[in-house]
Protein backbone atom coordinates (compact mmCIF):
# COMPACT_ATOMS: atom_id res chain seq x y z
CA UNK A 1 -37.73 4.51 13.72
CA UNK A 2 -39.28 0.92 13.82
CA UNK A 3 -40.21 -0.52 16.71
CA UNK A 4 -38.00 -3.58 15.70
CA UNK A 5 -35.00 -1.37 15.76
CA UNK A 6 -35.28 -0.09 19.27
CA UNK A 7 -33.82 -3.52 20.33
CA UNK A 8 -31.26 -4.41 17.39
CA UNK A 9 -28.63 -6.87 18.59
CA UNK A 10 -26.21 -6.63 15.36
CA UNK A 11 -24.89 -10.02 15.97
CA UNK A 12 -26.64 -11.27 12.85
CA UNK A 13 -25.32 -8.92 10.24
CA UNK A 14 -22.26 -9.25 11.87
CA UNK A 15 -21.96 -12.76 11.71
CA UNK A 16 -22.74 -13.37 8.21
CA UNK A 17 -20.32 -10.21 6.95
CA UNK A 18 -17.66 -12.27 8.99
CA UNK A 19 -17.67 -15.28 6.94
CA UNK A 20 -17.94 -13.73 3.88
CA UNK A 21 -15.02 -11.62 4.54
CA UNK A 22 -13.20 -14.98 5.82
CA UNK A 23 -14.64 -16.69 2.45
CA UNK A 24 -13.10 -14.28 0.17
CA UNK A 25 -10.16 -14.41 2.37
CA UNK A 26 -9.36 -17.40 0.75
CA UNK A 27 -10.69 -17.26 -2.66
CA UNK A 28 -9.04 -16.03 -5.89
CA UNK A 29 -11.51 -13.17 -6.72
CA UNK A 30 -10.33 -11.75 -2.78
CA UNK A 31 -10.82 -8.13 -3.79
CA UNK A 32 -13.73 -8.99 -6.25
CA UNK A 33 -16.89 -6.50 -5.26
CA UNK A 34 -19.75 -7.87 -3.49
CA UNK A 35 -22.95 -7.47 -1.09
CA UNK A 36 -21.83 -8.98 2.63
CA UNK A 37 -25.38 -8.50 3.96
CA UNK A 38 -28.41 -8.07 2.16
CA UNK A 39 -31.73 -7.18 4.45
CA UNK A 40 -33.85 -6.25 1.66
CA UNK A 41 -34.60 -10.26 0.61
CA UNK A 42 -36.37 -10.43 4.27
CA UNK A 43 -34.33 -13.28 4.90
CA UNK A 44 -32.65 -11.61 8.32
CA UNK A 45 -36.02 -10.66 10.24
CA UNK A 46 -35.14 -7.21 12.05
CA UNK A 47 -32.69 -6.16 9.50
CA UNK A 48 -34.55 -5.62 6.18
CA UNK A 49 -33.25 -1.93 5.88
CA UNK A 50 -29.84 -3.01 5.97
CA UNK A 51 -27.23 -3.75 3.60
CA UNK A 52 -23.06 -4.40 3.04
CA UNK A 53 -21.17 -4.13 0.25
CA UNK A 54 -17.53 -4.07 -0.32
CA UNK A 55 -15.88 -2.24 -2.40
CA UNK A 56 -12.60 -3.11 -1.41
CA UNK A 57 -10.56 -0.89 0.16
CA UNK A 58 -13.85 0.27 1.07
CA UNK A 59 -17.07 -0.83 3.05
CA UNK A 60 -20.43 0.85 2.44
CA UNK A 61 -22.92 0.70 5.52
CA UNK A 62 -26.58 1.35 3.76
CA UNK A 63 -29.31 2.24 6.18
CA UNK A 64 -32.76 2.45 4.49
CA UNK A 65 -34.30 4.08 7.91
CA UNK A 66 -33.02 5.14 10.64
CA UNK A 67 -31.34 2.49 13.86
CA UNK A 68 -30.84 2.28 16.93
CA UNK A 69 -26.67 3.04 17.77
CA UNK A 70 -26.24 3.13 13.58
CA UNK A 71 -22.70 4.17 14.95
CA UNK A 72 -21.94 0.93 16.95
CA UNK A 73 -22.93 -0.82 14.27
CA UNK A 74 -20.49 1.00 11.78
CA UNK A 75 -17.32 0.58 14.27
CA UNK A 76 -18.19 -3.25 14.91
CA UNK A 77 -18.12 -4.00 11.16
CA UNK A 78 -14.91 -1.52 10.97
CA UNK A 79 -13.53 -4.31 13.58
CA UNK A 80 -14.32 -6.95 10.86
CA UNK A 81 -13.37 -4.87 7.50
CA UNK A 82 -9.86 -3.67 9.17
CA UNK A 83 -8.41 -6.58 9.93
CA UNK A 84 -8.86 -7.84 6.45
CA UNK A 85 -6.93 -4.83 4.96
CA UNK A 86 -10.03 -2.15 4.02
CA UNK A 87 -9.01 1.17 4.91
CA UNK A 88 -12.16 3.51 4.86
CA UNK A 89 -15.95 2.53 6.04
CA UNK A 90 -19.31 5.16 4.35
CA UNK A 91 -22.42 5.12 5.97
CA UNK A 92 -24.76 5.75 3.09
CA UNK A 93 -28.32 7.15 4.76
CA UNK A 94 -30.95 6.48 2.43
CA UNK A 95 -33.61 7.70 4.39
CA UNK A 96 -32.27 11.28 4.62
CA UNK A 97 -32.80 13.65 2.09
CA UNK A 98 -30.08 13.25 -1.11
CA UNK A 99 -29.34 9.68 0.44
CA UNK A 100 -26.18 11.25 2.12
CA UNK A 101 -23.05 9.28 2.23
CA UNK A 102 -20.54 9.78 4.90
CA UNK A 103 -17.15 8.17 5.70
CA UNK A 104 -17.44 7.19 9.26
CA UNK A 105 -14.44 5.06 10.27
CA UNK A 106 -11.39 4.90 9.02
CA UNK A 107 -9.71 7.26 6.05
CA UNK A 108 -12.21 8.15 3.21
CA UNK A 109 -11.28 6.28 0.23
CA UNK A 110 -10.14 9.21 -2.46
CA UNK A 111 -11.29 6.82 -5.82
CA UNK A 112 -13.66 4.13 -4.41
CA UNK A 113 -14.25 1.12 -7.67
CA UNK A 114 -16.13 -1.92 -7.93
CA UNK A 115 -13.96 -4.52 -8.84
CA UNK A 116 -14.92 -7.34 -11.47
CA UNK A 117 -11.65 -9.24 -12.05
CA UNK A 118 -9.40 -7.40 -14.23
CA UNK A 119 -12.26 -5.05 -14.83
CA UNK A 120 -12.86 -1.67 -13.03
CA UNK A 121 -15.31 0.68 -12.30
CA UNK A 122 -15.13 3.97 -11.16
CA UNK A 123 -18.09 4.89 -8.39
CA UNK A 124 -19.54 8.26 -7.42
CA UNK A 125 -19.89 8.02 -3.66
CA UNK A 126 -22.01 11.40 -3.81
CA UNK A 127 -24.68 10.11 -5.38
CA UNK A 128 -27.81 7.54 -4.14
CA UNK A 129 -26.64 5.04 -7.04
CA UNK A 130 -22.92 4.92 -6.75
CA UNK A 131 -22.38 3.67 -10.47
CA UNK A 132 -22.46 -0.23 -10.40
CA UNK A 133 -25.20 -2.87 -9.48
CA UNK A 134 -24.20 -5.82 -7.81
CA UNK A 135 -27.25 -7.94 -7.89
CA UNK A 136 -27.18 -8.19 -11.68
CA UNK A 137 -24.19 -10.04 -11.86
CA UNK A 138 -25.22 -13.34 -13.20
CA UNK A 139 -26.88 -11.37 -16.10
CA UNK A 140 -23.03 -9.42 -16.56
CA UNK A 141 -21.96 -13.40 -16.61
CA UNK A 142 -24.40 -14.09 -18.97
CA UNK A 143 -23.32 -11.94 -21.45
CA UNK A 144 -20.11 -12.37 -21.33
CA UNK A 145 -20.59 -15.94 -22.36
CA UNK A 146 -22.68 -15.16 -25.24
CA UNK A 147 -20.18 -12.63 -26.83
CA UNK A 148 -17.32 -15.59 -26.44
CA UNK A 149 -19.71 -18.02 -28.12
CA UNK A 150 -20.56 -15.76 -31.34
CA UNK A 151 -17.81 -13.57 -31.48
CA UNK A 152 -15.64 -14.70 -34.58
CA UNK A 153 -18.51 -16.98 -35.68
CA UNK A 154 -21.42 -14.40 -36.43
CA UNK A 155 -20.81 -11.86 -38.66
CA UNK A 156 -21.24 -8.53 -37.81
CA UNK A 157 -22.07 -9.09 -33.96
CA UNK A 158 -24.12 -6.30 -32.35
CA UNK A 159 -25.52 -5.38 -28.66
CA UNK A 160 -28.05 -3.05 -27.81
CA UNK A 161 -27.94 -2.34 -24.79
CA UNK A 162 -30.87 -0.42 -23.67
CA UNK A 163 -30.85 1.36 -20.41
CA UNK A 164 -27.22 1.27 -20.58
CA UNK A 165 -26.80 3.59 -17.20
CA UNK A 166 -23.32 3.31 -16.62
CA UNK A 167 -22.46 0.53 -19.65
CA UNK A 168 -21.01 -2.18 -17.33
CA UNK A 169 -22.97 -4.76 -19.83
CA UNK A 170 -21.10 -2.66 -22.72
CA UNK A 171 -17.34 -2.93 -20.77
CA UNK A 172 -18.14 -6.94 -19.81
CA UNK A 173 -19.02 -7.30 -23.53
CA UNK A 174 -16.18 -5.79 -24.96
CA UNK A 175 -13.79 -7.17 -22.75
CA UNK A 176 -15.30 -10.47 -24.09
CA UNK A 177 -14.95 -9.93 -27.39
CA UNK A 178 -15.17 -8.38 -30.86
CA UNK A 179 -18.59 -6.62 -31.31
CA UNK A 180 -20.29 -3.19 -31.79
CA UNK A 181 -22.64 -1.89 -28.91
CA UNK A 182 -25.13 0.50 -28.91
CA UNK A 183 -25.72 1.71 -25.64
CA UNK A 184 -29.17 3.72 -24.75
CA UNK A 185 -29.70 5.75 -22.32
CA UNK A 186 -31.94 8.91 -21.38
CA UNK A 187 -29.01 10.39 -19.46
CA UNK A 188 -26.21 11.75 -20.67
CA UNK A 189 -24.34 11.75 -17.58
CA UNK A 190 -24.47 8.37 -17.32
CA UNK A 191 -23.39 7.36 -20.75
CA UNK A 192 -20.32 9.92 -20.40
CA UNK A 193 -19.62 7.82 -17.14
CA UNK A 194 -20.47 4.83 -19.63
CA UNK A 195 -17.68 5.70 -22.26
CA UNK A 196 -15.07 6.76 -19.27
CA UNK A 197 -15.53 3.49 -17.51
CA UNK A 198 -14.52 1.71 -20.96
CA UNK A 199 -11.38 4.19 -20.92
CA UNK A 200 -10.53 3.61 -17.66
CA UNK A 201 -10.35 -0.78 -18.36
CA UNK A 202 -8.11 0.21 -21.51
CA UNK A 203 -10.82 -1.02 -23.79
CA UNK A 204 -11.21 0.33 -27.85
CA UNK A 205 -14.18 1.96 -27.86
CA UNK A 206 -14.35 1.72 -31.86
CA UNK A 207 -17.86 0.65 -32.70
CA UNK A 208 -18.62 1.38 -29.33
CA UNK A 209 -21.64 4.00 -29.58
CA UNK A 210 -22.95 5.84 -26.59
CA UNK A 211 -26.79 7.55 -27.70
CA UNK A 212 -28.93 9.60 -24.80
CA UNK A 213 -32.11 8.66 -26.58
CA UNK A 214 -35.56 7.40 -25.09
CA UNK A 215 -35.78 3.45 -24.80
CA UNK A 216 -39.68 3.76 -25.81
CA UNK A 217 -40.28 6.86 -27.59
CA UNK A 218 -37.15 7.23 -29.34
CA UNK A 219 -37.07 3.91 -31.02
CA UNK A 220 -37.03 4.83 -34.72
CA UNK A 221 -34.32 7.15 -33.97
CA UNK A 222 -31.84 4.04 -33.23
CA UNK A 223 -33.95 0.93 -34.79
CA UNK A 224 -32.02 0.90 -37.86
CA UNK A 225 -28.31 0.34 -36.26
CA UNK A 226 -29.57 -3.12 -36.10
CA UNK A 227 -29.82 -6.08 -36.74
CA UNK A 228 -28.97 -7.14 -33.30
CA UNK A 229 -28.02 -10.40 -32.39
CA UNK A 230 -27.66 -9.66 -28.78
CA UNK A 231 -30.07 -7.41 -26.62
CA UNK A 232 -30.02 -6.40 -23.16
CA UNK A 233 -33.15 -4.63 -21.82
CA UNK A 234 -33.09 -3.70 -17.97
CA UNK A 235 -35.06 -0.60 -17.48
CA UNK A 236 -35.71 0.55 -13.93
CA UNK A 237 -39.37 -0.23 -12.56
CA UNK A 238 -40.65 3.39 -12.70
CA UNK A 239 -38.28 6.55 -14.07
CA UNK A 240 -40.71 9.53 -13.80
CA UNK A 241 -42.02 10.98 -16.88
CA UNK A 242 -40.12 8.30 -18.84
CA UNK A 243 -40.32 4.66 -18.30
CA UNK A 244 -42.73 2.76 -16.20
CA UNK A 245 -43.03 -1.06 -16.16
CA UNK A 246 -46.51 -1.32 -15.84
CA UNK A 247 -47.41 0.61 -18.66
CA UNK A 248 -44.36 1.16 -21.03
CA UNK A 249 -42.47 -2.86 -20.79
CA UNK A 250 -44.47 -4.61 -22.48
CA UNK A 251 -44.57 -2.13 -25.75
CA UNK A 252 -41.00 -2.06 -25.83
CA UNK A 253 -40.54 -5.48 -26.00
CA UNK A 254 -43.58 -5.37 -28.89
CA UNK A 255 -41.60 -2.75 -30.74
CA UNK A 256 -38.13 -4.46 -30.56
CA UNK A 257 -38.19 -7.44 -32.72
CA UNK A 258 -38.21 -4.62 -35.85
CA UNK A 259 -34.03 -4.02 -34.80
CA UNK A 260 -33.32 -7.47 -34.19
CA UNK A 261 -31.72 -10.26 -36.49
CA UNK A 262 -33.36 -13.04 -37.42
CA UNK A 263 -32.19 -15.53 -33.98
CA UNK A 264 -31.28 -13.58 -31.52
CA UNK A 265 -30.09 -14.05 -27.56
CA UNK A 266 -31.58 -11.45 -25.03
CA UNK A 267 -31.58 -10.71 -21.58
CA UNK A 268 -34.66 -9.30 -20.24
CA UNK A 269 -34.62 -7.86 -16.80
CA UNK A 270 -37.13 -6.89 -14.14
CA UNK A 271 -36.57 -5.44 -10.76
CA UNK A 272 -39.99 -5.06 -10.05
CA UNK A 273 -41.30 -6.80 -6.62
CA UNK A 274 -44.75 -6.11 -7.68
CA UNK A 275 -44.78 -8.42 -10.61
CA UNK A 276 -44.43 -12.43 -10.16
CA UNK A 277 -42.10 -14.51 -12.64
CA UNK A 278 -45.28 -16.11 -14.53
CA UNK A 279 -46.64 -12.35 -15.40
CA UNK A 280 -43.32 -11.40 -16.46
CA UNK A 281 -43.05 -14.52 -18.86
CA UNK A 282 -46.64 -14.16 -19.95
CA UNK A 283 -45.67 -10.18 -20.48
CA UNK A 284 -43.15 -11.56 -22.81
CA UNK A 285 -45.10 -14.16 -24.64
CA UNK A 286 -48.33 -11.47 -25.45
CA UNK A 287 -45.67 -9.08 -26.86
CA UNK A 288 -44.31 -11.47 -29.98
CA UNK A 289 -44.78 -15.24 -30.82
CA UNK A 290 -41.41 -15.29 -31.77
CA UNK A 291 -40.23 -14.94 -28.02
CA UNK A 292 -39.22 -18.10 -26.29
CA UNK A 293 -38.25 -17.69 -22.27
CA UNK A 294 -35.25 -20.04 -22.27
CA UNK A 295 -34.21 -19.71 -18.48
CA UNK A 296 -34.00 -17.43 -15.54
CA UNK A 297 -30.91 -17.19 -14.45
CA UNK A 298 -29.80 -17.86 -11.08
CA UNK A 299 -29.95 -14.95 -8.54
CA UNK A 300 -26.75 -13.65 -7.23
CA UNK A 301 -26.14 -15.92 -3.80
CA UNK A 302 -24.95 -12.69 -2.25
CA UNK A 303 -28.67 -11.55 -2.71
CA UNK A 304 -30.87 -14.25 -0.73
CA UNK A 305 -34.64 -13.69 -0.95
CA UNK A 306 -37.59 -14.99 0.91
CA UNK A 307 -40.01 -14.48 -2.35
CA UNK A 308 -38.12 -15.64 -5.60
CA UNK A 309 -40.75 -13.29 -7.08
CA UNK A 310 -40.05 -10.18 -5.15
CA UNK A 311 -36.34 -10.41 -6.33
CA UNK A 312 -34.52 -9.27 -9.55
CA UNK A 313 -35.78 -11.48 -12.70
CA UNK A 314 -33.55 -12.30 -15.22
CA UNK A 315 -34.68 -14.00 -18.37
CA UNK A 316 -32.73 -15.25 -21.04
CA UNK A 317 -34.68 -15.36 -23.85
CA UNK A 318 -34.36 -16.43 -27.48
CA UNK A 319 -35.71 -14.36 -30.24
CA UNK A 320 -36.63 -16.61 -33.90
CA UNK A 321 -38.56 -14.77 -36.82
């Protein structure tokens, strides 16, 4: 326990997962899901180990290390989530072994989704990584633009999405549009969650593929479904024994260009707090000339950070041969 945390006054988290249950109160994406607090951007001294995310009808309490009166803190934001119409509050612990999630207040919520308009997404509240990343939702956004820009006007439109994990990228796409996706992703489990999630939205999966290959080492296993005109690569920092950003990222994106068209629009992600913006870009720039860093994309606003570089990158780059 931190020495900061012997003293907690809550008030802060409390207040700001107030408003942005009043907020969405009154907006037309009401049950949309979304982070109410986020510690981890250092922005709420005191509280970096905590975060709030709906899921509506449920809230999920996650405590990095252990607090002072963690239960006060669950019934006061119970108080909040209640009276706006959630029925069931989970304390995820990820400082205990297995990252234990408990329902604490309220009824347990028998088939907790994230909700993304019309879309939804199953999540696996027994697991550390319940099945759906909030943060990344400007790159989902993203996408979902490009596919409505080409689809009908480029022939033969293909995604590869690489790192797939639980194809929410593959579901936003198709929902979109007319394409094929290839989704990558060393683990099967995650891809079989992948092609139920695209069941579950009522969305064809024709041309939809779903491969458990490696990103790096496998890539002449999967290189020739190409060309692709659309690419989204966001691997985690460090996966052990298979993917490390340090070493592996930047040989990926040297190896890629041989599946791609001729102009192609990618996303490149990095979650990596160790590595600024400018190394990222120059990462990208020593891997192929024919790389040009359009934009970053704007973070998520439910994801405030202190150090624009510590937080989740998201490049849109354009590939030319």
């Amino acid at each position: 326990m931190t020495q900061a945390s012997n003293h907690l006054n809550w008030d802060p988290v409390l207040q700001a997962v107030g408003s942005k249950l009043q907020q969405s109160q009154s907006s037309q994406t009401l049950h949309d899901s979304r982070r109410l607090f986020h510690g981890r951007g250092h922005c709420y001294p005191g509280f970096d180990r905590v975060c709030v995310d709906s899921y509506f009808p449920a809230i999920l309490l996650t405590l990095f290390e252990e607090h002072e009166d963690e239960a006060g803190l669950a019934a006061q934001l119970w108080a909040l989530a209640e009276a706006c119409g959630y029925t069931g509050l989970a304390v995820q612990r990820r400082y205990l072994r297995g990252a234990p999630i408990a329902w604490e207040q309220g009824a347990p919520v028998e088939q907790p989704e994230a909700r993304r308009g019309e879309l939804r997404f199953p999540l696996t509240f027994e697991r550390q990584n319940v099945g759906f990343f909030l943060d990344i939702e400007p790159g989902r956004q993203w996408l979902e633009q490009q596919v409505r820009d080409k689809a009908g006007q480029v022939e033969n439109l293909k995604l590869l999405n690489l790192f797939a994990f639980t194809c929410a990228f593959s579901v936003v796409a198709r929902a979109a549009g007319e394409l094929e996706v290839l989704n990558i992703d060393l683990n099967k489990g995650v891809l079989k969650r992948g092609q139920a999630n695209h069941q579950y939205n009522q969305l064809a999966t024709k041309g939809i593929r779903f491969l458990a290959r490696d990103a790096l080492r496998d890539f002449k296993r999967y290189d020739r479904s190409g060309p692709f005109q659309l690419a989204v690569v966001d691997p985690p920092t460090r996966q052990k024994g298979a993917f490390d950003v340090e070493i592996n990222y930047a040989r990926l994106l040297e190896k890629l260009p041989a599946c791609l068209a001729d102009e192609a629009d990618l996303l490149f992600v990095l979650n990596s707090p160790a590595h600024s913006e400018v190394q990222f870009r120059e990462m990208i720039g020593n891997a192929n000339s024919g790389y040009e860093v359009m934009e970053r994309l704007p973070q998520n606003p439910d994801f405030p950070d202190k150090d624009l570089d510590a937080a989740l990158k998201m490049l849109h780059v354009k590939f030319r041969r």
